[in-house]
C-alpha atoms as a PDB file:
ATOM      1  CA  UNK A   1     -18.085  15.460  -6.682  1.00  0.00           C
ATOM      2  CA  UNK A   2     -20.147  12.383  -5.111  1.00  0.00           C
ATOM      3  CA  UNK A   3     -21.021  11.673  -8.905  1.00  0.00           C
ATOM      4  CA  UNK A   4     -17.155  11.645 -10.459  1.00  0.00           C
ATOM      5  CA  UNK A   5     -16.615   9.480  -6.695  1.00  0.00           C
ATOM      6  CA  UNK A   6     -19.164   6.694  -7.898  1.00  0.00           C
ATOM      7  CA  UNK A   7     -17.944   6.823 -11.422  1.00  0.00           C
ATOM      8  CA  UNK A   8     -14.292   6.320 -10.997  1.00  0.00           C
ATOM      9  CA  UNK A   9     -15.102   3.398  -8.332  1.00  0.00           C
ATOM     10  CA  UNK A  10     -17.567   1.730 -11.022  1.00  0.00           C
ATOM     11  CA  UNK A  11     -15.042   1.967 -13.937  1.00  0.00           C
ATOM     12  CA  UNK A  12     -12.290   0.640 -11.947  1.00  0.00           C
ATOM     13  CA  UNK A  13     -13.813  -2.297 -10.626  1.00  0.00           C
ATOM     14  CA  UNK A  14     -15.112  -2.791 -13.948  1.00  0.00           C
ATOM     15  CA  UNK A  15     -11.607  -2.836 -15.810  1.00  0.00           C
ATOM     16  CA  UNK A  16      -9.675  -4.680 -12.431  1.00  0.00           C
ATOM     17  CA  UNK A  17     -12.373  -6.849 -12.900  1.00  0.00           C
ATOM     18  CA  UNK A  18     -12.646  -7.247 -16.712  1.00  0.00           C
ATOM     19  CA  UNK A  19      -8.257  -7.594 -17.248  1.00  0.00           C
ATOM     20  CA  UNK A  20      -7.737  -9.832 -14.472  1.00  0.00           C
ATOM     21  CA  UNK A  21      -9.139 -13.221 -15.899  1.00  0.00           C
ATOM     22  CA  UNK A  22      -6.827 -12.303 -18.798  1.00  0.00           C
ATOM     23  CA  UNK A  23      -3.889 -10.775 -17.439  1.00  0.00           C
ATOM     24  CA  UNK A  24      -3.433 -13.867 -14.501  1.00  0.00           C
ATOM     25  CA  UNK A  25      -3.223 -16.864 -17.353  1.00  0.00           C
ATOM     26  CA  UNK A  26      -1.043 -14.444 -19.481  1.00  0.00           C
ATOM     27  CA  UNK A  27       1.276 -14.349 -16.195  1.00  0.00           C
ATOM     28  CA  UNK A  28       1.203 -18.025 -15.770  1.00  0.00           C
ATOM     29  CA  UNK A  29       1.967 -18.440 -19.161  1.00  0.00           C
ATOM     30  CA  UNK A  30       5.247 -16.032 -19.422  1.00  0.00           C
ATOM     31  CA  UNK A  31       5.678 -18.154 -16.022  1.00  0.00           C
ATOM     32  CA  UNK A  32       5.636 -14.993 -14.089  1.00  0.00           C
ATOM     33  CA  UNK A  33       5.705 -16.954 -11.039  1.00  0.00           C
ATOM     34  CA  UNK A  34       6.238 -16.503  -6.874  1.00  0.00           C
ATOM     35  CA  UNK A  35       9.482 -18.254  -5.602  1.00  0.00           C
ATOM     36  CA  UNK A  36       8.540 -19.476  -1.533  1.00  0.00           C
ATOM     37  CA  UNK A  37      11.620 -19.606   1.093  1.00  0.00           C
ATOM     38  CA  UNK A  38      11.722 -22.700   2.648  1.00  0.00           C
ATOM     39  CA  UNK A  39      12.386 -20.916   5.676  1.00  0.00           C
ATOM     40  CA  UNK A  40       8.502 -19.104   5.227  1.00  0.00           C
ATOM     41  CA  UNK A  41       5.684 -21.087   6.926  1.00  0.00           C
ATOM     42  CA  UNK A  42       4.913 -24.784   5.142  1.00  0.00           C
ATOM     43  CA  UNK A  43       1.887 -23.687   4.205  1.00  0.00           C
ATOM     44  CA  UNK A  44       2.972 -20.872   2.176  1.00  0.00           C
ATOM     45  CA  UNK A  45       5.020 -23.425  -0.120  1.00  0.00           C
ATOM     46  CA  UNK A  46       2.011 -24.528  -2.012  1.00  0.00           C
ATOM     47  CA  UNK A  47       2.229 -20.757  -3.414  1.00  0.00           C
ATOM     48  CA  UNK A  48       4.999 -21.840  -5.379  1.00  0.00           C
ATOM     49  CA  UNK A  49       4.219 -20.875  -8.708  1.00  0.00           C
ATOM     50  CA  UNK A  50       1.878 -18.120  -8.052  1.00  0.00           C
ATOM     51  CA  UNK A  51       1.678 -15.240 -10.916  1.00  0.00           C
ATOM     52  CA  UNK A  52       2.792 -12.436  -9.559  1.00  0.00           C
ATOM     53  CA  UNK A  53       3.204  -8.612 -10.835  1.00  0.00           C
ATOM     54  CA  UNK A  54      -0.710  -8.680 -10.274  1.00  0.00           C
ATOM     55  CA  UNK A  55      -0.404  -5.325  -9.014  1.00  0.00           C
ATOM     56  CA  UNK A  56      -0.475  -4.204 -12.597  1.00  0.00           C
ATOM     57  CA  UNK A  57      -4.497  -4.939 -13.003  1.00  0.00           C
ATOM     58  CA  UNK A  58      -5.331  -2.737  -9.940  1.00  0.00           C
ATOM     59  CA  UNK A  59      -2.734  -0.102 -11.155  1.00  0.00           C
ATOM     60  CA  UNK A  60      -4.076  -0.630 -14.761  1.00  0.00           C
ATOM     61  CA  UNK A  61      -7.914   0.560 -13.205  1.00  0.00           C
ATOM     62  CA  UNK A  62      -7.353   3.433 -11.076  1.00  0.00           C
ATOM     63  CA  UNK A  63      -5.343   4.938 -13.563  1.00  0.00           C
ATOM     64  CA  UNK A  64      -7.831   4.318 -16.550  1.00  0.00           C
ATOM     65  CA  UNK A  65     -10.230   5.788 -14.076  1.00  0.00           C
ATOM     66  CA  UNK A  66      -8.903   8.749 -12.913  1.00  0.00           C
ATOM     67  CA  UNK A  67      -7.314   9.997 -16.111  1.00  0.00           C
ATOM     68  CA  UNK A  68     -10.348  12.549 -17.125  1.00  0.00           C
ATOM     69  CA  UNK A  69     -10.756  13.910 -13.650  1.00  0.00           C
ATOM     70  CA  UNK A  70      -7.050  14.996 -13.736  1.00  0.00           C
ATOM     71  CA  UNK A  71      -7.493  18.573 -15.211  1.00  0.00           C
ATOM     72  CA  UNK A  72     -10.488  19.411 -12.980  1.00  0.00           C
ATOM     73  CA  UNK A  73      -9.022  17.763  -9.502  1.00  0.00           C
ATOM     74  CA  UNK A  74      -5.486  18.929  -9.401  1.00  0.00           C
ATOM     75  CA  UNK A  75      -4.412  17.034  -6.474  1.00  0.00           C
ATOM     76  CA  UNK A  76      -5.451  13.958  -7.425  1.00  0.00           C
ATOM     77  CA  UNK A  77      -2.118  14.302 -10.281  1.00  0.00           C
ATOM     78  CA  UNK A  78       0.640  14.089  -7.541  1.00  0.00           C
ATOM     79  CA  UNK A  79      -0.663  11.130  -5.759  1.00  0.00           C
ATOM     80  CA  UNK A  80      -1.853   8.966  -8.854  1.00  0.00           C
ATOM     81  CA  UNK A  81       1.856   9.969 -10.443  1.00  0.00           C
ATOM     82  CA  UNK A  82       3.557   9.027  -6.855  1.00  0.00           C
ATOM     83  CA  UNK A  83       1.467   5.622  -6.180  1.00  0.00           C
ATOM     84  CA  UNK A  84       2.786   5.190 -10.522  1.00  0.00           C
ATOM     85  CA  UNK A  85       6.167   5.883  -9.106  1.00  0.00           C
ATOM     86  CA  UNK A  86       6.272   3.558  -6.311  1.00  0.00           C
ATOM     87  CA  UNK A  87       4.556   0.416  -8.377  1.00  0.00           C
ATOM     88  CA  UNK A  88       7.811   1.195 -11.130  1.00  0.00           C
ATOM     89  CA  UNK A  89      10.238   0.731  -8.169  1.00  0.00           C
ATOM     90  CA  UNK A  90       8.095  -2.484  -7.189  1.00  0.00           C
ATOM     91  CA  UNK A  91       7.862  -4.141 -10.857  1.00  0.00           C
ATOM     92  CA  UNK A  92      12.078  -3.485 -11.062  1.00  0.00           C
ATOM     93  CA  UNK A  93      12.462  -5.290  -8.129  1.00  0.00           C
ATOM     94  CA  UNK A  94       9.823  -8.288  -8.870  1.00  0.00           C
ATOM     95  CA  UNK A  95      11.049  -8.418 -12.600  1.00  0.00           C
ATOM     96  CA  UNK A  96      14.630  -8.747 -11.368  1.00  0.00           C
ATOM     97  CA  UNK A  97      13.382 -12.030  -8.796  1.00  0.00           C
ATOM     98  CA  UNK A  98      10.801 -13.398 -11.215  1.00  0.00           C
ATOM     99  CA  UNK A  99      12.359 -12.414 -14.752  1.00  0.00           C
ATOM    100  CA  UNK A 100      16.284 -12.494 -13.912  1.00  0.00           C
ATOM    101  CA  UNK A 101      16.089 -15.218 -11.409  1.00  0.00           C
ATOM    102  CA  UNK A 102      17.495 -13.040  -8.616  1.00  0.00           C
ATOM    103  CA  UNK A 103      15.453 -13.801  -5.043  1.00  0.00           C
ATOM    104  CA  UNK A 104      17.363 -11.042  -3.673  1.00  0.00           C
ATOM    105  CA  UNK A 105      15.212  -8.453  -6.215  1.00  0.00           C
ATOM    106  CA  UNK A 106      16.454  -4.688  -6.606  1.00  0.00           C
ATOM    107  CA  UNK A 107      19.544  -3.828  -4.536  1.00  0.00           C
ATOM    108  CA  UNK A 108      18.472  -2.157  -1.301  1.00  0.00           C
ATOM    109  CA  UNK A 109      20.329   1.066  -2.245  1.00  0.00           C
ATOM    110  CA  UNK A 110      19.051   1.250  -5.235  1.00  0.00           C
ATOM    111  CA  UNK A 111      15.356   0.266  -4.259  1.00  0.00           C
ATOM    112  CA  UNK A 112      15.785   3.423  -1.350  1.00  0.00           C
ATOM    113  CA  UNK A 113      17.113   5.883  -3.944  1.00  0.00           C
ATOM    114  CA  UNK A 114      14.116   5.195  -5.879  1.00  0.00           C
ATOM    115  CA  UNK A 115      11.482   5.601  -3.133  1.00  0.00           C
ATOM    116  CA  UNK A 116      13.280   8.531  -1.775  1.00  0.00           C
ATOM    117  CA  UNK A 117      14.229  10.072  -5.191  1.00  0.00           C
ATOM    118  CA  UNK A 118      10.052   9.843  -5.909  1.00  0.00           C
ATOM    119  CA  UNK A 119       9.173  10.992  -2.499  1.00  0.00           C
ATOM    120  CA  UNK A 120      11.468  14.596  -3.106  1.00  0.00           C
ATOM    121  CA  UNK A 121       9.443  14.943  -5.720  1.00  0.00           C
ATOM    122  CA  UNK A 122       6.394  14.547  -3.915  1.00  0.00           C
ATOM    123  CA  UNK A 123       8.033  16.982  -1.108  1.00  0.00           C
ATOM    124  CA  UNK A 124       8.306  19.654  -3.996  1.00  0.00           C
ATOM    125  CA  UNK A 125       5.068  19.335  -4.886  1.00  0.00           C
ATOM    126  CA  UNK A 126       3.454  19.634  -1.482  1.00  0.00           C
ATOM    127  CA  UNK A 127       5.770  22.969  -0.975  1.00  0.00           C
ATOM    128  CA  UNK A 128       6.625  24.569  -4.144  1.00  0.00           C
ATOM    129  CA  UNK A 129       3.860  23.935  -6.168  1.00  0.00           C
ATOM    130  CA  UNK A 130       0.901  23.473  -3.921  1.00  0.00           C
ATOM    131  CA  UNK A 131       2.128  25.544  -1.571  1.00  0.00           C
ATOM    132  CA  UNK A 132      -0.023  23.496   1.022  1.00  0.00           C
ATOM    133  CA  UNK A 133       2.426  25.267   4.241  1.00  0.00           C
ATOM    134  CA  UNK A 134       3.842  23.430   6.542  1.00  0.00           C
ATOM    135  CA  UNK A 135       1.346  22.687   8.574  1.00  0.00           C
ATOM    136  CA  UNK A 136      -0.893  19.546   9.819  1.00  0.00           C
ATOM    137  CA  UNK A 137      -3.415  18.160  11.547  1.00  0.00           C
ATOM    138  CA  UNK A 138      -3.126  16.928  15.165  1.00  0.00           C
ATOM    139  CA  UNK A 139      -5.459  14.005  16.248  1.00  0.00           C
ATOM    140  CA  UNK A 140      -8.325  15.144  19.118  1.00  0.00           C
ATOM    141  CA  UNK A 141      -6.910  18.289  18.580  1.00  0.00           C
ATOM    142  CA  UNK A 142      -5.738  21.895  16.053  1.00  0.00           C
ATOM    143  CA  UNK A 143      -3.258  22.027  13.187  1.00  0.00           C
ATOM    144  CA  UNK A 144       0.024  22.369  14.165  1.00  0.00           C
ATOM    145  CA  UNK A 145       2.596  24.321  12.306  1.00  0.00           C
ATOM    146  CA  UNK A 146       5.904  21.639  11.923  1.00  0.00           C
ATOM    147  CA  UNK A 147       7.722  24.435   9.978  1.00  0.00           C
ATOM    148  CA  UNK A 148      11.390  22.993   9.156  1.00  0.00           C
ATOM    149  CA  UNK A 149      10.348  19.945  10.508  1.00  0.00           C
ATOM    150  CA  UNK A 150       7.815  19.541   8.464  1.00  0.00           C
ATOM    151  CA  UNK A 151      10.205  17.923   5.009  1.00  0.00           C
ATOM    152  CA  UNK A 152      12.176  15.409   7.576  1.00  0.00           C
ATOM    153  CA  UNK A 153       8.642  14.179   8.710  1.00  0.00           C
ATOM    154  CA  UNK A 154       7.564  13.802   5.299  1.00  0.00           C
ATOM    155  CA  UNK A 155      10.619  11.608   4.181  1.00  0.00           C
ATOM    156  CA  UNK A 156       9.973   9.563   7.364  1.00  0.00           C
ATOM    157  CA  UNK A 157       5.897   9.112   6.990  1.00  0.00           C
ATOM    158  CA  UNK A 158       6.120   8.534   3.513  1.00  0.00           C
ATOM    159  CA  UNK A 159       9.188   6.145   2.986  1.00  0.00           C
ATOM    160  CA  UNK A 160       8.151   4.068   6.772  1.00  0.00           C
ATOM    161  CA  UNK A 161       4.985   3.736   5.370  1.00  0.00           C
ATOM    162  CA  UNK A 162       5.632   2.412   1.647  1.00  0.00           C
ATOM    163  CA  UNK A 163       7.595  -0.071   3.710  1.00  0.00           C
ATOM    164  CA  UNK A 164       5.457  -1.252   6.001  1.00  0.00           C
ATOM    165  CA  UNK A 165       2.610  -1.533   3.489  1.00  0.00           C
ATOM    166  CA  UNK A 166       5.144  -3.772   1.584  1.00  0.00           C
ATOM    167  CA  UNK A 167       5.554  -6.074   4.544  1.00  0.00           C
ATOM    168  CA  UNK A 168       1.907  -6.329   5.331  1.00  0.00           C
ATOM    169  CA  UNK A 169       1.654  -7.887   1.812  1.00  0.00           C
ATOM    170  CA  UNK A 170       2.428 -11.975   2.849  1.00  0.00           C
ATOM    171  CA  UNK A 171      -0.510 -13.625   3.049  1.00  0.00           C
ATOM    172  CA  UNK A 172      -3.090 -13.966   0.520  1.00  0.00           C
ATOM    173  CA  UNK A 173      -5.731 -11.268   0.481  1.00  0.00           C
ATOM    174  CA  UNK A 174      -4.562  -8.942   3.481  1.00  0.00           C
ATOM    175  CA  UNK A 175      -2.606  -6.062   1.746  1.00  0.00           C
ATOM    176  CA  UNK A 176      -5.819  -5.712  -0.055  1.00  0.00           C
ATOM    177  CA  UNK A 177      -8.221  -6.369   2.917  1.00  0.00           C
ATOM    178  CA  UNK A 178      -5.999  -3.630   4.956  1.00  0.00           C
ATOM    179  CA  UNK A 179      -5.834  -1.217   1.949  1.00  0.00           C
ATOM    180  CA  UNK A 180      -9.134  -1.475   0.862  1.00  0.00           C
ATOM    181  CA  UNK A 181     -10.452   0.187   4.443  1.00  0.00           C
ATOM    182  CA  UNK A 182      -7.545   2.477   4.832  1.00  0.00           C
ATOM    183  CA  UNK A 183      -8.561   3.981   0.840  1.00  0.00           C
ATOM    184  CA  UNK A 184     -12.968   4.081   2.083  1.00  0.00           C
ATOM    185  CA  UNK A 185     -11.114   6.165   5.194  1.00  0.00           C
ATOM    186  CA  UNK A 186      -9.606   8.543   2.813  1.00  0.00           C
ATOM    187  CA  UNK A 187     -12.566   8.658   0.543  1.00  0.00           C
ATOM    188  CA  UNK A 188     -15.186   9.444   3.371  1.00  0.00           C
ATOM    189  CA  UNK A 189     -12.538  12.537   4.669  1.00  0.00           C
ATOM    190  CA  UNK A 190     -12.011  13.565   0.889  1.00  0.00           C
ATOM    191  CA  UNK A 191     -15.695  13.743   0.555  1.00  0.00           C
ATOM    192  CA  UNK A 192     -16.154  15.468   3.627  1.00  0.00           C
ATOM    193  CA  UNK A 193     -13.473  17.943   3.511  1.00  0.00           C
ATOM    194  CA  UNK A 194     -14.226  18.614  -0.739  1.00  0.00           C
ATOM    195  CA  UNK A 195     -10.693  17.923  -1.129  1.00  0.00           C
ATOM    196  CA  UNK A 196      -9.427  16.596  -4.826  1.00  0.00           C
ATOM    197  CA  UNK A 197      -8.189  13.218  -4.170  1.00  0.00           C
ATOM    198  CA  UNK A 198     -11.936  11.609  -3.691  1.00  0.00           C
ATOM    199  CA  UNK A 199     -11.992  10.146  -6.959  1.00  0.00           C
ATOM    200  CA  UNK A 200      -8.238   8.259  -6.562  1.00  0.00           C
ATOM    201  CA  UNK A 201      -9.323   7.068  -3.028  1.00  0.00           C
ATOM    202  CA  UNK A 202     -12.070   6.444  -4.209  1.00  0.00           C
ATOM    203  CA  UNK A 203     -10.918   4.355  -7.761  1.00  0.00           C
ATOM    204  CA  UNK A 204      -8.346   2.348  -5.323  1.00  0.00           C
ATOM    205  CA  UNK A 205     -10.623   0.966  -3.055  1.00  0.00           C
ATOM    206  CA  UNK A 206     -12.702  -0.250  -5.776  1.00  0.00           C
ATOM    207  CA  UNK A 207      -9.981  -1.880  -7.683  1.00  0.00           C
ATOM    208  CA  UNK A 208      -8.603  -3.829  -4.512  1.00  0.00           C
ATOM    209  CA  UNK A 209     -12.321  -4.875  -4.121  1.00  0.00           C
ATOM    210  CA  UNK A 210     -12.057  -6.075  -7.199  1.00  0.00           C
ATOM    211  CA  UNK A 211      -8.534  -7.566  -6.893  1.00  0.00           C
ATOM    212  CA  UNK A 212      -9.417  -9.311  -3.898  1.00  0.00           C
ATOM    213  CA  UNK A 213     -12.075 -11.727  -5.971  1.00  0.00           C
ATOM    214  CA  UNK A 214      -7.971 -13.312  -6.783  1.00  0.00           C
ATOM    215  CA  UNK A 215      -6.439 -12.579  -4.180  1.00  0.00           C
ATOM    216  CA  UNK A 216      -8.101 -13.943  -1.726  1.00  0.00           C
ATOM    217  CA  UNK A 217      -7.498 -17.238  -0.151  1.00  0.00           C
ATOM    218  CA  UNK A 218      -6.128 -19.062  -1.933  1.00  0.00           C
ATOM    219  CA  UNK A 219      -4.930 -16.687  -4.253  1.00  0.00           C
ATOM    220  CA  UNK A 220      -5.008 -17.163  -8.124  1.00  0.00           C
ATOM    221  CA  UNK A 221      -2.746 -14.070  -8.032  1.00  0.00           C
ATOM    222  CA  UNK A 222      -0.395 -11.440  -6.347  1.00  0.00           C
ATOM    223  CA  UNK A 223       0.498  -7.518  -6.050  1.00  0.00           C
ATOM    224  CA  UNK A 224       4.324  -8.312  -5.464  1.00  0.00           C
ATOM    225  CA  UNK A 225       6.154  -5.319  -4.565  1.00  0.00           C
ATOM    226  CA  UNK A 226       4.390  -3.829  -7.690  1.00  0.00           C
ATOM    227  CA  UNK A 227       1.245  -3.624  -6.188  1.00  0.00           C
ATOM    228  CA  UNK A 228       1.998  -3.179  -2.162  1.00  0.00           C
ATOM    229  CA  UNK A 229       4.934  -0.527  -3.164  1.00  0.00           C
ATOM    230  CA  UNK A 230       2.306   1.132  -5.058  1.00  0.00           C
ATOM    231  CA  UNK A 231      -0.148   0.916  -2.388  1.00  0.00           C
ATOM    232  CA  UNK A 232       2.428   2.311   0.186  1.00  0.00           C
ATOM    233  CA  UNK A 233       2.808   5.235  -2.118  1.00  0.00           C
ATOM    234  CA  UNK A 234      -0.510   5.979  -2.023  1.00  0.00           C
ATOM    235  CA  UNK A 235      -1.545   5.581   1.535  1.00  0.00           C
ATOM    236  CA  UNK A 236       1.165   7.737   2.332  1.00  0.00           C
ATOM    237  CA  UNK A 237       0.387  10.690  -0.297  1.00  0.00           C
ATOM    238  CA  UNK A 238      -3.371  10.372   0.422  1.00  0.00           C
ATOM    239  CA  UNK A 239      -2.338  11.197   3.907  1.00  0.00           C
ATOM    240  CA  UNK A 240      -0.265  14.272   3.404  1.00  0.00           C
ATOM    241  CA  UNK A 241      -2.639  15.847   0.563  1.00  0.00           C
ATOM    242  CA  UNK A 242      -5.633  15.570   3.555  1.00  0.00           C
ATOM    243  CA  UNK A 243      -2.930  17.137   5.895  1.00  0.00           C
ATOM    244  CA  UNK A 244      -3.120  14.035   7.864  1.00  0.00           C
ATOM    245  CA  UNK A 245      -0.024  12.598   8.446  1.00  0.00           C
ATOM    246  CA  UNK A 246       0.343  12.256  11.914  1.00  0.00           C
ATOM    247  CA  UNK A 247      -3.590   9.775  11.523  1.00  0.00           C
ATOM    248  CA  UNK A 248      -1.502   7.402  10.037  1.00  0.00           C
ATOM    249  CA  UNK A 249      -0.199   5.713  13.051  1.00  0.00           C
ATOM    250  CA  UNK A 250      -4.168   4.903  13.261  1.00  0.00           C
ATOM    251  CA  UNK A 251      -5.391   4.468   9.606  1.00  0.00           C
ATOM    252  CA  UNK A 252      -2.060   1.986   9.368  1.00  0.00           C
ATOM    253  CA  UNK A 253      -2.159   0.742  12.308  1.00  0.00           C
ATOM    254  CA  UNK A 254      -0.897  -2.315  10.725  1.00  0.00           C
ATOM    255  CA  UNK A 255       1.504  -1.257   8.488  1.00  0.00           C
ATOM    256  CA  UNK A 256       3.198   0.112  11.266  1.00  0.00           C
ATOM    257  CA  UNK A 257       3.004  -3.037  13.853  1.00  0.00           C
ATOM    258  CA  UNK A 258       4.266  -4.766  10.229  1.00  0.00           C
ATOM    259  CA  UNK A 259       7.288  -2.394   9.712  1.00  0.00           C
ATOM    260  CA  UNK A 260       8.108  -2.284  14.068  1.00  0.00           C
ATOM    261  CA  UNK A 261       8.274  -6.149  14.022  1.00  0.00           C
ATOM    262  CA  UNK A 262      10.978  -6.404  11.471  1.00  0.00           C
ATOM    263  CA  UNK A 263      12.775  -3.630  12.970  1.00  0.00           C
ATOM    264  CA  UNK A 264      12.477  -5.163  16.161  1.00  0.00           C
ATOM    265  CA  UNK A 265      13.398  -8.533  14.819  1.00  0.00           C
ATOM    266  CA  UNK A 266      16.035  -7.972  13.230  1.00  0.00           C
ATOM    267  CA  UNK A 267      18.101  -5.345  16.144  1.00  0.00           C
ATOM    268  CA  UNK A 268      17.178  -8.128  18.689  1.00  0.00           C
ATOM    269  CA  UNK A 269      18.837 -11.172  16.391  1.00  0.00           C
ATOM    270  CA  UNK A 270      21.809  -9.176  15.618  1.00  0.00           C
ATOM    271  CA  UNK A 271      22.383  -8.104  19.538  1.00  0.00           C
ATOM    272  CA  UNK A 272      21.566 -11.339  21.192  1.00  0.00           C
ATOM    273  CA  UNK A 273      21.523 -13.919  18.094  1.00  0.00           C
ATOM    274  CA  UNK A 274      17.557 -15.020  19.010  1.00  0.00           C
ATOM    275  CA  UNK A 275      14.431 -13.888  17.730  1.00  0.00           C
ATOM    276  CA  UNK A 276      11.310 -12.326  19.539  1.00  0.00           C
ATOM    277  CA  UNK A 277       8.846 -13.237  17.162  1.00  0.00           C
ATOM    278  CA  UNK A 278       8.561 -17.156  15.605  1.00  0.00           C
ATOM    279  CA  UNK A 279       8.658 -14.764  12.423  1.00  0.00           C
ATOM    280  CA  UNK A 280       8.471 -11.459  11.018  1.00  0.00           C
ATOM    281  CA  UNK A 281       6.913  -9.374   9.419  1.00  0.00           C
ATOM    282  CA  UNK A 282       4.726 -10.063  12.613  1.00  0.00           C
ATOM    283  CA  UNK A 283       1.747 -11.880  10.430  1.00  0.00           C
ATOM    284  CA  UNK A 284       3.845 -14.994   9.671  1.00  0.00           C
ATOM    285  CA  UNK A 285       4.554 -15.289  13.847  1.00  0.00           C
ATOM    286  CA  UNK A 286       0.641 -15.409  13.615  1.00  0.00           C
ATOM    287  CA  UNK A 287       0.474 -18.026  10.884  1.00  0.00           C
ATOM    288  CA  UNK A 288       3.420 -20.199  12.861  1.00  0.00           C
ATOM    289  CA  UNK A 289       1.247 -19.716  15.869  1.00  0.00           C
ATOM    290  CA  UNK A 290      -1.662 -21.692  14.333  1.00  0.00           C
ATOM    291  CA  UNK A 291      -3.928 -18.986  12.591  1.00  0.00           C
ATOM    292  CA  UNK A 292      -4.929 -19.825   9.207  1.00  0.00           C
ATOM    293  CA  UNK A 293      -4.564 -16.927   6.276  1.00  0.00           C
ATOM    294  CA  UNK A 294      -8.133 -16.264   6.580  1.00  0.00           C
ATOM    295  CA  UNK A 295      -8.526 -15.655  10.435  1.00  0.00           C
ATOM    296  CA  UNK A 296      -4.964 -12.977  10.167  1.00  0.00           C
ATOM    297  CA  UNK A 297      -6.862 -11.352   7.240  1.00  0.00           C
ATOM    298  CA  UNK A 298     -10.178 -10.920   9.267  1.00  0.00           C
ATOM    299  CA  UNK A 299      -8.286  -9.899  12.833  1.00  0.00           C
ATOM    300  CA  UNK A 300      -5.820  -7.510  10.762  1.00  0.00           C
ATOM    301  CA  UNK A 301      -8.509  -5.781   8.898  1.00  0.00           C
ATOM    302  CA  UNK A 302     -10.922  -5.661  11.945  1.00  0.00           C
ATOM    303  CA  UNK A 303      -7.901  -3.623  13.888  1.00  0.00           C
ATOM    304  CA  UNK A 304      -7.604  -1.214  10.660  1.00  0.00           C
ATOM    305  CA  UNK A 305     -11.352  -0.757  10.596  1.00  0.00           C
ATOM    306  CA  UNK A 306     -11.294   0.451  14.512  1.00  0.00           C
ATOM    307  CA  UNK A 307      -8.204   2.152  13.657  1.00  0.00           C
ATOM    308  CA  UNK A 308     -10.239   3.859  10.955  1.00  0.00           C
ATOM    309  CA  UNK A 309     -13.239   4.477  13.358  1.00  0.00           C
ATOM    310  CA  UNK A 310     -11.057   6.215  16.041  1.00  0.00           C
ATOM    311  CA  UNK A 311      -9.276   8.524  13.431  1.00  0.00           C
ATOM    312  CA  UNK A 312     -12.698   9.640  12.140  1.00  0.00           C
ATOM    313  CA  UNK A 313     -13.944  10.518  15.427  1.00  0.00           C
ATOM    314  CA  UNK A 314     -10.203  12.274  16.135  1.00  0.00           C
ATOM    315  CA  UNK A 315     -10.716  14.283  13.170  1.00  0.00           C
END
């Protein structure tokens, strides 16, 4: 396994690597660009212009990668079709702002029935075909048997997270950053454990590695929902096809602090008419706080790294 690990990391770097200095001028060219509020932070309105959709190069890679492994790791098939699934209901919504003109994107109804039409899917997979049981593991401690419990959870873990990877995604570099330690998490357990999905894990945190060389500050490029959908998608599969649900809170530590600060926001404004936070998601109160892109990235990704750390040592 540690061989078809290495090789799917190496060819997807390669290709994220390879397409991106060609895909990001074809972008720009089609004028595939990011449209900043005015309401965002000042700095952000330099990004003006930005391609976006770059969330296609990564996707591009790990699936390239991963295609030959599919008939010899069968789980790895559910969670690169699910991530696939959740980047389609991302590139609607950013084709709709960015091709149609629409800053509003996909309808929220519509953009839910996707995410929660893909994650039943998922659920039948995990129960019917599978047949992985209803039962998970408990940090510091046994599996637990959730029993009818167990599909509710799933809706709730996998369509929280998807969203609160998708907020995380604001400033340059730190969806990646975040992702790229949360996927070496999954790979290391995956490893560990024998289970199938190594190769994915291990093909996504290679890509974003590779993605990052543009994303970064300042960014030549962007995952849009494409990407960060995507990304949600996978964390949250990964997750349930290691039985590990219930680590998330941990592994995405902040996704969730991204996804509780709008939540929080917006209850708070619509009961009392003021805000808690300068801005939400939480990483923009940061940036309107004084922190530059770079020093949110580095704080943010040293929090999912001990995040990481503790769920290892809780496993």
């Amino acid at each position: 396994m540690l061989i078809d690990i290495i090789i799917a990391a190496v060819v997807s770097f390669i290709v994220t690597v390879g397409v991106a200095p060609i895909f990001i001028p074809f972008l720009r060219k089609i004028k595939f660009g990011q449209s900043v509020r005015n309401e965002g932070p000042q700095t952000h309105l330099k990004k003006q212009g930005t391609p976006v959709m770059g969330g296609l190069i990564f996707l591009l890679a790990v699936s390239l990668s991963c295609i030959i492994y599919i008939p010899r790791y069968s789980n790895l098939l559910p969670v690169l079709l699910g991530m696939l699934g959740f980047g389609l209901v991302g590139f609607l919504d950013d084709y709709i702002k960015v091709v149609k003109k629409n800053p509003e994107g996909l309808k929220p109804k519509a953009k839910l029935l996707g995410q929660t039409v893909i994650t039943g899917a998922f659920a039948y997979y995990v129960l019917g075909i599978a047949k992985m049981g209803t039962s998970v593991l408990m940090p510091f401690g046994n599996e637990i048997v959730l029993g009818i419990f167990f599909v509710p959870l799933l809706f709730i873990v996998v369509l929280g997270t998807d969203n609160g990877v998708n907020f995380t995604d604001g400033v340059d570099g730190l969806c990646s950053s975040v992702t790229i330690i949360a996927a070496l998490f999954f790979t290391v357990i995956a490893y560990k454990t024998k289970n199938d999905i190594a190769p994915i894990t291990a093909a996504v945190a290679a890509a974003l590695i590779g993605f990052l060389i543009f994303n970064a500050h300042p960014a030549k490029v962007f995952m849009g929902d494409t990407g960060s959908l995507a990304l949600g998608g996978f964390v949250a599969m990964s997750a349930y096809m290691l039985k590990m649900p219930l680590f998330i809170p941990l592994v995405g530590i902040i996704y969730l602090t991204e996804l509780i600060s709008v939540v929080i926001q917006v209850l708070y404004y619509k009961k009392t008419g003021k805000r808690i936070f300068k801005m939400a998601p939480i990483h923009h109160h940061f940036e309107l706080l004084g922190w530059s892109e770079t020093k949110v990235v580095v704080i943010f990704s040293l929090v999912t790294l001990l995040g990481c750390i503790i769920a290892y040592f809780a496993v």
